[in-house]
PDB file of N, CA and C in Angstrom:
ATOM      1  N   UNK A   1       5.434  -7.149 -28.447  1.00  0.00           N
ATOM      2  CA  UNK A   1       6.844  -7.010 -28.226  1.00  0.00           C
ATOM      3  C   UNK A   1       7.295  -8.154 -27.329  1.00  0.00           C
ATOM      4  N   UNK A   2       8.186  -8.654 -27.629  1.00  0.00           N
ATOM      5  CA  UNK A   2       8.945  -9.540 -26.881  1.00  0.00           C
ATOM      6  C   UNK A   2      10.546  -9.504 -26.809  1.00  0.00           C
ATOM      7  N   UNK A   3      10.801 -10.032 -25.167  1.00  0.00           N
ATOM      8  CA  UNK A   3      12.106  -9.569 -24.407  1.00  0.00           C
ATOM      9  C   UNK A   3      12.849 -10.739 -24.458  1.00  0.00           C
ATOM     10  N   UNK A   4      14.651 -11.013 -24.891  1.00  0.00           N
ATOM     11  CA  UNK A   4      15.008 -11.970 -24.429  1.00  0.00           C
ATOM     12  C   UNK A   4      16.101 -12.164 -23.497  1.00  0.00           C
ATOM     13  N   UNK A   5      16.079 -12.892 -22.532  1.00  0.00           N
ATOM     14  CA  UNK A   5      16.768 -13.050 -21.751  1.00  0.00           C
ATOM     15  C   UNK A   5      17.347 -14.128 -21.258  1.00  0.00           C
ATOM     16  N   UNK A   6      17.645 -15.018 -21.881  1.00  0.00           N
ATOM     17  CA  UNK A   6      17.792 -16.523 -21.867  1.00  0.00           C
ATOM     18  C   UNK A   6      16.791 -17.052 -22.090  1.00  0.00           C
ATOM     19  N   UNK A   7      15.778 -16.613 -22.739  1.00  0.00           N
ATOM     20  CA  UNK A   7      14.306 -17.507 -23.082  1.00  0.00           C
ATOM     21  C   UNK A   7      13.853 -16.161 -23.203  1.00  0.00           C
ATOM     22  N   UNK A   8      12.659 -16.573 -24.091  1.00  0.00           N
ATOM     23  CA  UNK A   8      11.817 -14.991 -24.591  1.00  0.00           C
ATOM     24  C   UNK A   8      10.465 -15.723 -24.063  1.00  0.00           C
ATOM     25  N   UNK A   9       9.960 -14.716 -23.497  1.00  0.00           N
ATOM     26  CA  UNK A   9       8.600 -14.118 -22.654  1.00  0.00           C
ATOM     27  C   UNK A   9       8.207 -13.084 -23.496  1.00  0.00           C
ATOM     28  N   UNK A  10       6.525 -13.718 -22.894  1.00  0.00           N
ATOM     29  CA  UNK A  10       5.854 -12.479 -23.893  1.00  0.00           C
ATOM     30  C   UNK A  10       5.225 -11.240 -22.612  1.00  0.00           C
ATOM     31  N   UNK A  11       5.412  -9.946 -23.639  1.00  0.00           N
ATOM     32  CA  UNK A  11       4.885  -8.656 -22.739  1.00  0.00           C
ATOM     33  C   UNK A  11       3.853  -8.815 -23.685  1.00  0.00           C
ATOM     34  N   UNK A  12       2.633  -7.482 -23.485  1.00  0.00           N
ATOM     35  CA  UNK A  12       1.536  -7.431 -23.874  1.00  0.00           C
ATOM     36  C   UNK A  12       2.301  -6.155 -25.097  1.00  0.00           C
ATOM     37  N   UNK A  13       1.232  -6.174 -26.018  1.00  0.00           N
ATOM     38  CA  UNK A  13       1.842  -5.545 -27.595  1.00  0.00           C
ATOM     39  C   UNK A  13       1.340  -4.128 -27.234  1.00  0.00           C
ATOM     40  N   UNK A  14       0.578  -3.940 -26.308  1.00  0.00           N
ATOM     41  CA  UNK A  14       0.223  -2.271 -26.670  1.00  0.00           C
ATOM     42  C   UNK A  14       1.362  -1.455 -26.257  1.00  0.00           C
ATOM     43  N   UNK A  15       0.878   0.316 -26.280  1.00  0.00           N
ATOM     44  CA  UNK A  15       1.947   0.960 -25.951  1.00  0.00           C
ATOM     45  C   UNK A  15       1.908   1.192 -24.760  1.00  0.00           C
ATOM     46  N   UNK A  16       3.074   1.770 -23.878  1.00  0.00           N
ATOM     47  CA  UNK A  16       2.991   1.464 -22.237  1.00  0.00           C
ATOM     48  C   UNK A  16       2.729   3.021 -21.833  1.00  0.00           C
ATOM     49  N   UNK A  17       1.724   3.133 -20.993  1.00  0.00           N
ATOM     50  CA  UNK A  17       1.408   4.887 -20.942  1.00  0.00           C
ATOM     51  C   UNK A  17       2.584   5.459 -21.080  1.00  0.00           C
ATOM     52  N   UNK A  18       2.665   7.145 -21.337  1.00  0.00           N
ATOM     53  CA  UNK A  18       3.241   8.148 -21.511  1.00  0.00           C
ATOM     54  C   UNK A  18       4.526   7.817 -20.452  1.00  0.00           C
ATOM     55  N   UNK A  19       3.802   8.413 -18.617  1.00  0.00           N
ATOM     56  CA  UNK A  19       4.624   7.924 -18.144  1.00  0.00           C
ATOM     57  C   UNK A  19       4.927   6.233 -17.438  1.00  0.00           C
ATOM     58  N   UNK A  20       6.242   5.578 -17.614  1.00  0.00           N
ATOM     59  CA  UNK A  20       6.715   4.687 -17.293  1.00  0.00           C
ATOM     60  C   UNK A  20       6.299   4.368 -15.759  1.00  0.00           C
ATOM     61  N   UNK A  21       6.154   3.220 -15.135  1.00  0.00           N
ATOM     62  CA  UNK A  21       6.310   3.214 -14.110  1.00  0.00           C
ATOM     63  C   UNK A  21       7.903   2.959 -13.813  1.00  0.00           C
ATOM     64  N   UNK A  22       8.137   3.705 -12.143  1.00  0.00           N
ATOM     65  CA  UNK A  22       9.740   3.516 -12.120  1.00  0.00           C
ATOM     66  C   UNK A  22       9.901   2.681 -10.755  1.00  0.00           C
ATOM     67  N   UNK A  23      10.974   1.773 -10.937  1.00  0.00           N
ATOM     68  CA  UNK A  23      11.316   0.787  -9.699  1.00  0.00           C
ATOM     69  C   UNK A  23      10.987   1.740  -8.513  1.00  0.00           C
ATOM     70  N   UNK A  24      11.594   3.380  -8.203  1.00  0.00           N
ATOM     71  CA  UNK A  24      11.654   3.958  -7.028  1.00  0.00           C
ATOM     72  C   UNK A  24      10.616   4.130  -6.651  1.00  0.00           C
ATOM     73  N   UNK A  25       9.266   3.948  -7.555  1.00  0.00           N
ATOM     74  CA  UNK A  25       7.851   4.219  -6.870  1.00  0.00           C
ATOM     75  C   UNK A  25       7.303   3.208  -6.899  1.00  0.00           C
ATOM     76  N   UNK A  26       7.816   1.939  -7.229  1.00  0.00           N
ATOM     77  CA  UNK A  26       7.128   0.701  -6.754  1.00  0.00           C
ATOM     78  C   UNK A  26       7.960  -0.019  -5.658  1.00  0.00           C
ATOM     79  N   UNK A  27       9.103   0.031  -5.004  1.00  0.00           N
ATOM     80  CA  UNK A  27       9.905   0.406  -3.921  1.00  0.00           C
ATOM     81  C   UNK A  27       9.104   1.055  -3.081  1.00  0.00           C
ATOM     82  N   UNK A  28       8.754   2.275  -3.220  1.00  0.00           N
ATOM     83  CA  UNK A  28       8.084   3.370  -2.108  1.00  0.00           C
ATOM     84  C   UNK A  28       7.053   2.877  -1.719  1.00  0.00           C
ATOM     85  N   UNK A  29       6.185   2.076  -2.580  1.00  0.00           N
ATOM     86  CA  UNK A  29       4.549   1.420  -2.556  1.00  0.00           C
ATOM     87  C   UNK A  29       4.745   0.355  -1.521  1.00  0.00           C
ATOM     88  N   UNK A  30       5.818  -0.595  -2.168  1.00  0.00           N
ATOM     89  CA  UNK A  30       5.536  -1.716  -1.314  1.00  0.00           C
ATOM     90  C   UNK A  30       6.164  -1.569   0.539  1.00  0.00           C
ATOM     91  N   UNK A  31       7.206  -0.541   0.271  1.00  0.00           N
ATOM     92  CA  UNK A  31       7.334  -0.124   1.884  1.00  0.00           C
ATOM     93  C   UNK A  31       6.462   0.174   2.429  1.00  0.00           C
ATOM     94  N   UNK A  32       5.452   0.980   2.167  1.00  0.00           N
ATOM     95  CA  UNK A  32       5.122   2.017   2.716  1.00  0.00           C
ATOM     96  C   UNK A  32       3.605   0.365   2.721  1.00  0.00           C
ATOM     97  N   UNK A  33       3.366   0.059   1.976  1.00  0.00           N
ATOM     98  CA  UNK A  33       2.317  -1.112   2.446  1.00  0.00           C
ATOM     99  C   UNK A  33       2.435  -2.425   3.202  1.00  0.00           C
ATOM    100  N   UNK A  34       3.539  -2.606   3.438  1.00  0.00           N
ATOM    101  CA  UNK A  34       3.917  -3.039   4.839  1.00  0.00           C
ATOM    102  C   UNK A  34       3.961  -2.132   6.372  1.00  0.00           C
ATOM    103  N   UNK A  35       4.776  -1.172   5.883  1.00  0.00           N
ATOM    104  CA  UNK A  35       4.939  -0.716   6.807  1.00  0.00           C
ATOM    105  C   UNK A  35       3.401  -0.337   7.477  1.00  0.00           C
ATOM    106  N   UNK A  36       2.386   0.122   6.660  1.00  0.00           N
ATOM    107  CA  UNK A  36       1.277   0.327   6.683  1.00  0.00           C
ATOM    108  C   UNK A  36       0.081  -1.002   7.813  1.00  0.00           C
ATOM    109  N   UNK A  37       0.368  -1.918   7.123  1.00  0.00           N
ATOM    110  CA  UNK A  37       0.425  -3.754   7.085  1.00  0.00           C
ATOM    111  C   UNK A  37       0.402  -4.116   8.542  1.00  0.00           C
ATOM    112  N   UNK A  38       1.770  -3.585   8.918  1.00  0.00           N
ATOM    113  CA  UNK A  38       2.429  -3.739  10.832  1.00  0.00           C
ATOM    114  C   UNK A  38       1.927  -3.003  11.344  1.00  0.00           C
ATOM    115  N   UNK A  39       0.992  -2.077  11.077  1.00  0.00           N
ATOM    116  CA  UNK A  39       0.642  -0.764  11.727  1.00  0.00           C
ATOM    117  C   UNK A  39       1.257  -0.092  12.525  1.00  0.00           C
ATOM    118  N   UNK A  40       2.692   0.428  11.589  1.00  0.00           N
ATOM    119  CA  UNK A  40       3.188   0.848  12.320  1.00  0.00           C
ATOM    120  C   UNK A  40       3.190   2.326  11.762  1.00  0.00           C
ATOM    121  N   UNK A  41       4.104   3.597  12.512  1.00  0.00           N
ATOM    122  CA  UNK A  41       3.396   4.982  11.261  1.00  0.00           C
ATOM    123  C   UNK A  41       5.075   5.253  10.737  1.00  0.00           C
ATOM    124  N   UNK A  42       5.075   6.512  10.263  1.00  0.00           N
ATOM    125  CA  UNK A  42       6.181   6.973   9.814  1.00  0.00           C
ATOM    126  C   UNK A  42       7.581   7.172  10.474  1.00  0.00           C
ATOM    127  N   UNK A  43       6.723   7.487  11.547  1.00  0.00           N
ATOM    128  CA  UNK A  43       7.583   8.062  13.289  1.00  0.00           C
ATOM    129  C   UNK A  43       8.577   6.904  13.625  1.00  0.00           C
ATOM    130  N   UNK A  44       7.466   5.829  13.646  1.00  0.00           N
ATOM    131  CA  UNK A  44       8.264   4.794  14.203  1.00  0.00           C
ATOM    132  C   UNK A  44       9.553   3.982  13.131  1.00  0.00           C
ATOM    133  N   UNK A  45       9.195   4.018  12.232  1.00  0.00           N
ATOM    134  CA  UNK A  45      10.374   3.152  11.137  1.00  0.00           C
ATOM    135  C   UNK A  45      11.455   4.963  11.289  1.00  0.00           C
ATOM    136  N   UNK A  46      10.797   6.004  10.552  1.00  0.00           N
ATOM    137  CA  UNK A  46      12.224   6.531  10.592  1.00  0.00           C
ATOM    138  C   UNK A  46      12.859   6.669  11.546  1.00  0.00           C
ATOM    139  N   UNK A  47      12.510   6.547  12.810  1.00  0.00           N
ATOM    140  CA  UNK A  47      13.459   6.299  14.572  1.00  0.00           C
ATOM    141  C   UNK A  47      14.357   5.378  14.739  1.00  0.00           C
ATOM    142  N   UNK A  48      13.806   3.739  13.827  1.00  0.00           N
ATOM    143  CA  UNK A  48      14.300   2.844  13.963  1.00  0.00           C
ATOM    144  C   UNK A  48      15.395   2.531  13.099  1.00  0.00           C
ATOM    145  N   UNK A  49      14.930   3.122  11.664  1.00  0.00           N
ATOM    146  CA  UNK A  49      15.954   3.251  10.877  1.00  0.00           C
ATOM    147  C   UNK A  49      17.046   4.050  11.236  1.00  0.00           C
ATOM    148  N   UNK A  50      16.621   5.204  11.289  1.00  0.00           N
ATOM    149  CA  UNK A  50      17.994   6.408  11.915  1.00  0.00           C
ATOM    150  C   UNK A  50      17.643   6.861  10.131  1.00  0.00           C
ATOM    151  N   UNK A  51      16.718   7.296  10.098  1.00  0.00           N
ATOM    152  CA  UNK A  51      16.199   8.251   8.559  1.00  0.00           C
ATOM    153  C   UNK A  51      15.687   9.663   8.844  1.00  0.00           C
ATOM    154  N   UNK A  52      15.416  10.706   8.347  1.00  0.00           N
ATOM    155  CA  UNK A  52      14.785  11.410   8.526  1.00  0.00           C
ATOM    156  C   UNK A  52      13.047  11.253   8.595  1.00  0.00           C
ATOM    157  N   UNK A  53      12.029  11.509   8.931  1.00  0.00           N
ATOM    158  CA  UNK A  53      11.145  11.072   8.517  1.00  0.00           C
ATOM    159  C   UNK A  53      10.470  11.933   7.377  1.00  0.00           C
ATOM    160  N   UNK A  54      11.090  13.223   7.267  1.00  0.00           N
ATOM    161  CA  UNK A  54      10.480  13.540   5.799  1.00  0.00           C
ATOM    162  C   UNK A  54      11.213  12.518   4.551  1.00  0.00           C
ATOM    163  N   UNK A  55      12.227  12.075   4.618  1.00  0.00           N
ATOM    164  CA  UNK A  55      13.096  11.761   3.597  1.00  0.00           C
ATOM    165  C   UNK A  55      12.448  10.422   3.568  1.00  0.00           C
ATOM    166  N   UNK A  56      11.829  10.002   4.662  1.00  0.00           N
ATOM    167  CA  UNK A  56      11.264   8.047   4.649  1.00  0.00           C
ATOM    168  C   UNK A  56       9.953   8.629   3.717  1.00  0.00           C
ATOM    169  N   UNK A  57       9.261   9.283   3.689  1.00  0.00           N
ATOM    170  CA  UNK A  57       8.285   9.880   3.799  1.00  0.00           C
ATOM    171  C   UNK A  57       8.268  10.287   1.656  1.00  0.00           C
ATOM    172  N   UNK A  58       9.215  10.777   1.504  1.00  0.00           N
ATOM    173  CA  UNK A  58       9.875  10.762  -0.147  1.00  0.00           C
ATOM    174  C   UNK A  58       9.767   9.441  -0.563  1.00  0.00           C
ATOM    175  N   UNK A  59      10.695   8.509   0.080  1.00  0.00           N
ATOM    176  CA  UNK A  59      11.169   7.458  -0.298  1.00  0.00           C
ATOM    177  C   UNK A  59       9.855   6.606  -0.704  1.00  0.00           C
ATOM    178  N   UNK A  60       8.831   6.360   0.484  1.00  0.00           N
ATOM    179  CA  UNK A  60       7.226   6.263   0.234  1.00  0.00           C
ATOM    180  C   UNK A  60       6.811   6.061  -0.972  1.00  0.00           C
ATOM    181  N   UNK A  61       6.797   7.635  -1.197  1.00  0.00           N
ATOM    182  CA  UNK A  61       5.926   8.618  -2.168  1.00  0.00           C
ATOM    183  C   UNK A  61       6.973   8.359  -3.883  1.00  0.00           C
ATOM    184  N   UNK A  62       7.958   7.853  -3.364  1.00  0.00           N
ATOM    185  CA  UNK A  62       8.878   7.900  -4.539  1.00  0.00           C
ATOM    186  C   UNK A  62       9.456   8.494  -5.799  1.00  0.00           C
ATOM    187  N   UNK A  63       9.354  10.179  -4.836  1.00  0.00           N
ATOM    188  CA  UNK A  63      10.026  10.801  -4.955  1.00  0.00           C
ATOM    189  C   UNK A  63      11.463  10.777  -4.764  1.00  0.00           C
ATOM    190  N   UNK A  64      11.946   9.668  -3.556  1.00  0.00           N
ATOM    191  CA  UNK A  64      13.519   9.722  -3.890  1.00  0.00           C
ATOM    192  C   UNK A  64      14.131   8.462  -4.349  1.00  0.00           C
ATOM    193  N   UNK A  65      15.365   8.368  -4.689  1.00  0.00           N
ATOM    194  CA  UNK A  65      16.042   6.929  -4.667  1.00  0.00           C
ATOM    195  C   UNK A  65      16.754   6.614  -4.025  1.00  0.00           C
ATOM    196  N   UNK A  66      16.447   5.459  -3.098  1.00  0.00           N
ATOM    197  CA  UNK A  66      17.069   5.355  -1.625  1.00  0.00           C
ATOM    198  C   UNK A  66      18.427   4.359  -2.235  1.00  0.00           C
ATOM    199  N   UNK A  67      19.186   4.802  -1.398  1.00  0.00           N
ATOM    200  CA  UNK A  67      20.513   3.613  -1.836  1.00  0.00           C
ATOM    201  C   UNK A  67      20.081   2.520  -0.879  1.00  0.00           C
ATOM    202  N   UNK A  68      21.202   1.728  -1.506  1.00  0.00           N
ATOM    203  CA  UNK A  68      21.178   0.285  -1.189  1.00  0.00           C
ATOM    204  C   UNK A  68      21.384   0.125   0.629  1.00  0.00           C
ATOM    205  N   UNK A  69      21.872   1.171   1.022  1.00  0.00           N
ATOM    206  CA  UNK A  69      22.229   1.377   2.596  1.00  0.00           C
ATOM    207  C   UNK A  69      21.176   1.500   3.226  1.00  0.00           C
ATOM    208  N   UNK A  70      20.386   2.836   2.500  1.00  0.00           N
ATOM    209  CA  UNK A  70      18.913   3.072   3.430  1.00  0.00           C
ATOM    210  C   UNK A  70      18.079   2.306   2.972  1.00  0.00           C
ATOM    211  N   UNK A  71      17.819   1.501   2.320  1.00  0.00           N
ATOM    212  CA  UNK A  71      17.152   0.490   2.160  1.00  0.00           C
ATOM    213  C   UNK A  71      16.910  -0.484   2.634  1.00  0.00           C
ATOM    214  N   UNK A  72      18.346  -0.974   3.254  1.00  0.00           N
ATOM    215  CA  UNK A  72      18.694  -2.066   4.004  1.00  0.00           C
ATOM    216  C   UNK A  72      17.697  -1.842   5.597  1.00  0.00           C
ATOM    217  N   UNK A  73      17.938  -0.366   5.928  1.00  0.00           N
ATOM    218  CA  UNK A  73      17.896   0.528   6.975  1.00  0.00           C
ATOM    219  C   UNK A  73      16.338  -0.041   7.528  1.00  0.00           C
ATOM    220  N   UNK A  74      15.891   0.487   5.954  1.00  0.00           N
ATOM    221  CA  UNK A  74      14.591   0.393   6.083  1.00  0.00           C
ATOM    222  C   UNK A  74      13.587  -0.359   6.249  1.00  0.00           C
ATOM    223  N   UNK A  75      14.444  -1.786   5.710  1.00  0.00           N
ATOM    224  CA  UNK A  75      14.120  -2.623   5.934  1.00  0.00           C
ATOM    225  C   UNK A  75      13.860  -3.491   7.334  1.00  0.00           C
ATOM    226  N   UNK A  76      15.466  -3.287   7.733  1.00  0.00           N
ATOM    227  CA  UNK A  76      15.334  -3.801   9.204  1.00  0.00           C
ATOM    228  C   UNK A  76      14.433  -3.423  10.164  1.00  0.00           C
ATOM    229  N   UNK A  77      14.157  -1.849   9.978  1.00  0.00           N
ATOM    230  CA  UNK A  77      13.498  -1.190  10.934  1.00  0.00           C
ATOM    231  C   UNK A  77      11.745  -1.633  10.812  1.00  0.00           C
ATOM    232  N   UNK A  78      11.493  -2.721   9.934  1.00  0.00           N
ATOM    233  CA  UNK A  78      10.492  -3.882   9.444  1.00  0.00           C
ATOM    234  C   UNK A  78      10.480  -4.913   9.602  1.00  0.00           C
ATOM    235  N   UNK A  79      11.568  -5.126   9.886  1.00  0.00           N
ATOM    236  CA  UNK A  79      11.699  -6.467   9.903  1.00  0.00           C
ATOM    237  C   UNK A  79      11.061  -7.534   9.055  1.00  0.00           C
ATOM    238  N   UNK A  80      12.144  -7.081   7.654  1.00  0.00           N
ATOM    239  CA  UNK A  80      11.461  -7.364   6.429  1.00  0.00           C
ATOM    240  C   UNK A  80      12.824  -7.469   5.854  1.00  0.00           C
ATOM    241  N   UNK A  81      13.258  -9.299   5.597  1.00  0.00           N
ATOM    242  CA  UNK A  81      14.066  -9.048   4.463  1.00  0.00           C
ATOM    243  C   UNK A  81      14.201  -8.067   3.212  1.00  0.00           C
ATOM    244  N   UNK A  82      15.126  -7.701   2.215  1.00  0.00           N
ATOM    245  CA  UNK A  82      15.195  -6.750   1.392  1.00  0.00           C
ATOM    246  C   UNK A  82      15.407  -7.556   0.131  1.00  0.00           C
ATOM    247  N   UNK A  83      15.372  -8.809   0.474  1.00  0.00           N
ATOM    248  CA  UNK A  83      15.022  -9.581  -0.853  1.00  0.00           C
ATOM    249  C   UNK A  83      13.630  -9.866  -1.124  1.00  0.00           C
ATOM    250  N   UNK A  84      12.378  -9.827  -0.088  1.00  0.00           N
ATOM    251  CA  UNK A  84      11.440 -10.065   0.020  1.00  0.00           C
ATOM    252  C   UNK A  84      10.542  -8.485  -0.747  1.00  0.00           C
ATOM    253  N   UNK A  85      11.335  -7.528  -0.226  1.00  0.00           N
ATOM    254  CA  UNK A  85      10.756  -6.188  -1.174  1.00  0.00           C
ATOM    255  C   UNK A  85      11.324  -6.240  -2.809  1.00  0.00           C
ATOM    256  N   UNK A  86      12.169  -6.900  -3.087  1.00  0.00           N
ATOM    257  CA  UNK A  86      12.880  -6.578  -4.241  1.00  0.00           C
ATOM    258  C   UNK A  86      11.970  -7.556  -4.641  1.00  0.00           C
ATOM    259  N   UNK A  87      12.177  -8.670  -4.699  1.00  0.00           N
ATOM    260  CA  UNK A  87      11.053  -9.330  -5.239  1.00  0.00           C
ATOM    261  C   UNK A  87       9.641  -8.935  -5.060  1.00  0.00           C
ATOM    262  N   UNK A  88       8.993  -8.516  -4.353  1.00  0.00           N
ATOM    263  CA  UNK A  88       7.811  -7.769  -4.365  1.00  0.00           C
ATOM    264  C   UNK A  88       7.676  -7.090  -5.667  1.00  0.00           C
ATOM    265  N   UNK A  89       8.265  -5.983  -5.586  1.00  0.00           N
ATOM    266  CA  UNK A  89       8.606  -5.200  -6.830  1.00  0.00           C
ATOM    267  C   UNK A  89       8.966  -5.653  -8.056  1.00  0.00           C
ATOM    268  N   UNK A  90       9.387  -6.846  -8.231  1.00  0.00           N
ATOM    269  CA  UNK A  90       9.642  -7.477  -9.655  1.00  0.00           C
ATOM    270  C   UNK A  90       8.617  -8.183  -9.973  1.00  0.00           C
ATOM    271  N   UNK A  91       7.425  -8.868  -9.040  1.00  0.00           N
ATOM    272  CA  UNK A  91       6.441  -9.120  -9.470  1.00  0.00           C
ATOM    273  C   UNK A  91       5.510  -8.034  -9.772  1.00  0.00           C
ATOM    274  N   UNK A  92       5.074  -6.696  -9.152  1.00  0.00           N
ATOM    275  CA  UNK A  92       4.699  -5.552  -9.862  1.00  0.00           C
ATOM    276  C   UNK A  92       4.922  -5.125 -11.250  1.00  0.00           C
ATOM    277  N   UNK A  93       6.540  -5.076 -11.405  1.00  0.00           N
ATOM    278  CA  UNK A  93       6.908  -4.952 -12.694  1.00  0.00           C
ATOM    279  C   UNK A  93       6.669  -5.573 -13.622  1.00  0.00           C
ATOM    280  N   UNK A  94       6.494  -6.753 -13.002  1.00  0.00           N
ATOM    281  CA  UNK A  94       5.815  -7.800 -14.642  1.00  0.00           C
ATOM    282  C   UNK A  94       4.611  -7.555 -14.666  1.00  0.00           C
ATOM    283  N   UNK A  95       3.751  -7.460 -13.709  1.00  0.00           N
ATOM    284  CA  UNK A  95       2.600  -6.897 -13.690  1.00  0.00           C
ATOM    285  C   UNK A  95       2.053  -6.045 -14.762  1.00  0.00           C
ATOM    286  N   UNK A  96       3.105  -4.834 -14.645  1.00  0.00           N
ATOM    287  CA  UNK A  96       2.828  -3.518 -15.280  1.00  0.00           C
ATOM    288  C   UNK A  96       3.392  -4.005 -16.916  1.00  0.00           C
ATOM    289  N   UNK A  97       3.992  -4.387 -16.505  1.00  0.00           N
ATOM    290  CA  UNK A  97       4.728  -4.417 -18.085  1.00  0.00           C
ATOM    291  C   UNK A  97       4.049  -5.834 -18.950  1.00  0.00           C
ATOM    292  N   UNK A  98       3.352  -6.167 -18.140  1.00  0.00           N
ATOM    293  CA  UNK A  98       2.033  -7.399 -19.221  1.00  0.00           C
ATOM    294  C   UNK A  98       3.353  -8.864 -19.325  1.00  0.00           C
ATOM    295  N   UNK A  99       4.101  -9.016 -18.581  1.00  0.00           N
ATOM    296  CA  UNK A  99       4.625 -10.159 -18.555  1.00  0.00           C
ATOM    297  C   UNK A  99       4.179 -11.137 -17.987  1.00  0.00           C
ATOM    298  N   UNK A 100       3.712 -12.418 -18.604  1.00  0.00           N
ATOM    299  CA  UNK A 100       2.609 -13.158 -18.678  1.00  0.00           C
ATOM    300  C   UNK A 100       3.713 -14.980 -17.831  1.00  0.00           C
ATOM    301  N   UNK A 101       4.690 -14.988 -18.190  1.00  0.00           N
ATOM    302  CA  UNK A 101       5.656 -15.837 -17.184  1.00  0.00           C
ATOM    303  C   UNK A 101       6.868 -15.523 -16.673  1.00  0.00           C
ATOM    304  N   UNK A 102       7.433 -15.125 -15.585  1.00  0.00           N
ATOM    305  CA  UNK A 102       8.142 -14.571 -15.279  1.00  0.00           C
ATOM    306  C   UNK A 102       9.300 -16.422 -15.393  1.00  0.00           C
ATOM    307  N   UNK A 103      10.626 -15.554 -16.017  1.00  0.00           N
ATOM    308  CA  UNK A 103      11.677 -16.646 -15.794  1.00  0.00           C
ATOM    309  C   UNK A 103      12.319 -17.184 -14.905  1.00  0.00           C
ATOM    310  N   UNK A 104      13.156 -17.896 -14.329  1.00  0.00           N
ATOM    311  CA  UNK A 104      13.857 -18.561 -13.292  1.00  0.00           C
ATOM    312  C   UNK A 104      14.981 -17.642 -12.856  1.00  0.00           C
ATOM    313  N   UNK A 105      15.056 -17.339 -11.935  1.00  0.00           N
ATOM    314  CA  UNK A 105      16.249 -16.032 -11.882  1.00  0.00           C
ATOM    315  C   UNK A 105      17.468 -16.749 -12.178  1.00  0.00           C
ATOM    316  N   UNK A 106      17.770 -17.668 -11.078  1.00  0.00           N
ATOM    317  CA  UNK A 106      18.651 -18.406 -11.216  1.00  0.00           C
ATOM    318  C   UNK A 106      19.846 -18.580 -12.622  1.00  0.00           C
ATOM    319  N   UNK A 107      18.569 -19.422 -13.874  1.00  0.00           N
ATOM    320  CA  UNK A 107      19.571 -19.411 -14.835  1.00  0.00           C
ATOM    321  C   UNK A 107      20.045 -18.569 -15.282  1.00  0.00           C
ATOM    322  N   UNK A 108      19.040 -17.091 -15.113  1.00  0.00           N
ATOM    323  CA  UNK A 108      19.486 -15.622 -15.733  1.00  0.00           C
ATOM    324  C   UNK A 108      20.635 -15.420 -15.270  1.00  0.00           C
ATOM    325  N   UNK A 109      20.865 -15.625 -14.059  1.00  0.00           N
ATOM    326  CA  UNK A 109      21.987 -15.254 -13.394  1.00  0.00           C
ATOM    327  C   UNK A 109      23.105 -15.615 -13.384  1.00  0.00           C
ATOM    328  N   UNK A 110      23.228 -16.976 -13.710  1.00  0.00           N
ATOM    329  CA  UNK A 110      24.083 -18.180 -13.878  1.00  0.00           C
ATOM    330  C   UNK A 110      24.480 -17.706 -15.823  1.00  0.00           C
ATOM    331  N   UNK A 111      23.502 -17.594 -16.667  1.00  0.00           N
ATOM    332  CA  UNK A 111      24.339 -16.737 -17.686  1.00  0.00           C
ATOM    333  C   UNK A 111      24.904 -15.347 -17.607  1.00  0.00           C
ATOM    334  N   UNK A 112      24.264 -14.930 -16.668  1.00  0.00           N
ATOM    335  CA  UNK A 112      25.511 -13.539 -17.021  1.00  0.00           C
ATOM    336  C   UNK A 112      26.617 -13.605 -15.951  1.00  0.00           C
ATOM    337  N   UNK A 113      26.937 -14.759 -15.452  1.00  0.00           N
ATOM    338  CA  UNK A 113      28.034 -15.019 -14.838  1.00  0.00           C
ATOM    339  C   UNK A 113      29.522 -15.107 -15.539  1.00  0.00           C
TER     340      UNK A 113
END
């Protein structure tokens, strides 16, 4: 199968397990492995954020979908740009999804302008 998006990239042809992987649990992964990373624990980011710590604790586990606010939140309280996780996560995703060159964001972006 192949995707196009201003240039076609190849994914891998098989079928992709049952369940999908979803952005909110590769989000939760890469927080939670930084946050892990700084050694810092749960206590301390949801204090800093101003989160609950069961709800940081979801977000993790990716069980929830954090908006763009607590994210930000969450970030800071890392001191971790939130472009640096988003991109994290888009290299996962190609990962998972057998994408073998990832494209230039830029022009993508610049066409759907």
């Amino acid at each position: 199968m192949s995707v196009r998006v201003g240039r076609v990239f190849r994914m891998r042809s098989q079928e992709l397990p049952v369940k999908p992987v979803l952005v909110r649990e590769l989000i939760g992964e890469s927080l939670r492995e930084e946050r892990v990373s700084q050694g810092k624990t749960l206590r301390d980011v949801s204090r800093k954020a101003r989160v609950s710590l069961g709800y940081l604790s979801e977000v993790e586990r990716g069980q929830k979908e954090a908006s763009s606010e607590l994210l930000a939140a969450i970030c800071a309280a890392l001191d971790l740009p939130l472009s640096v996780v988003l991109n994290v996560v888009r290299e996962k995703m190609a990962v998972y999804e057998g994408v073998t060159a990832l494209p230039s964001v830029r022009p993508m972006a610049q066409a759907a302008a």
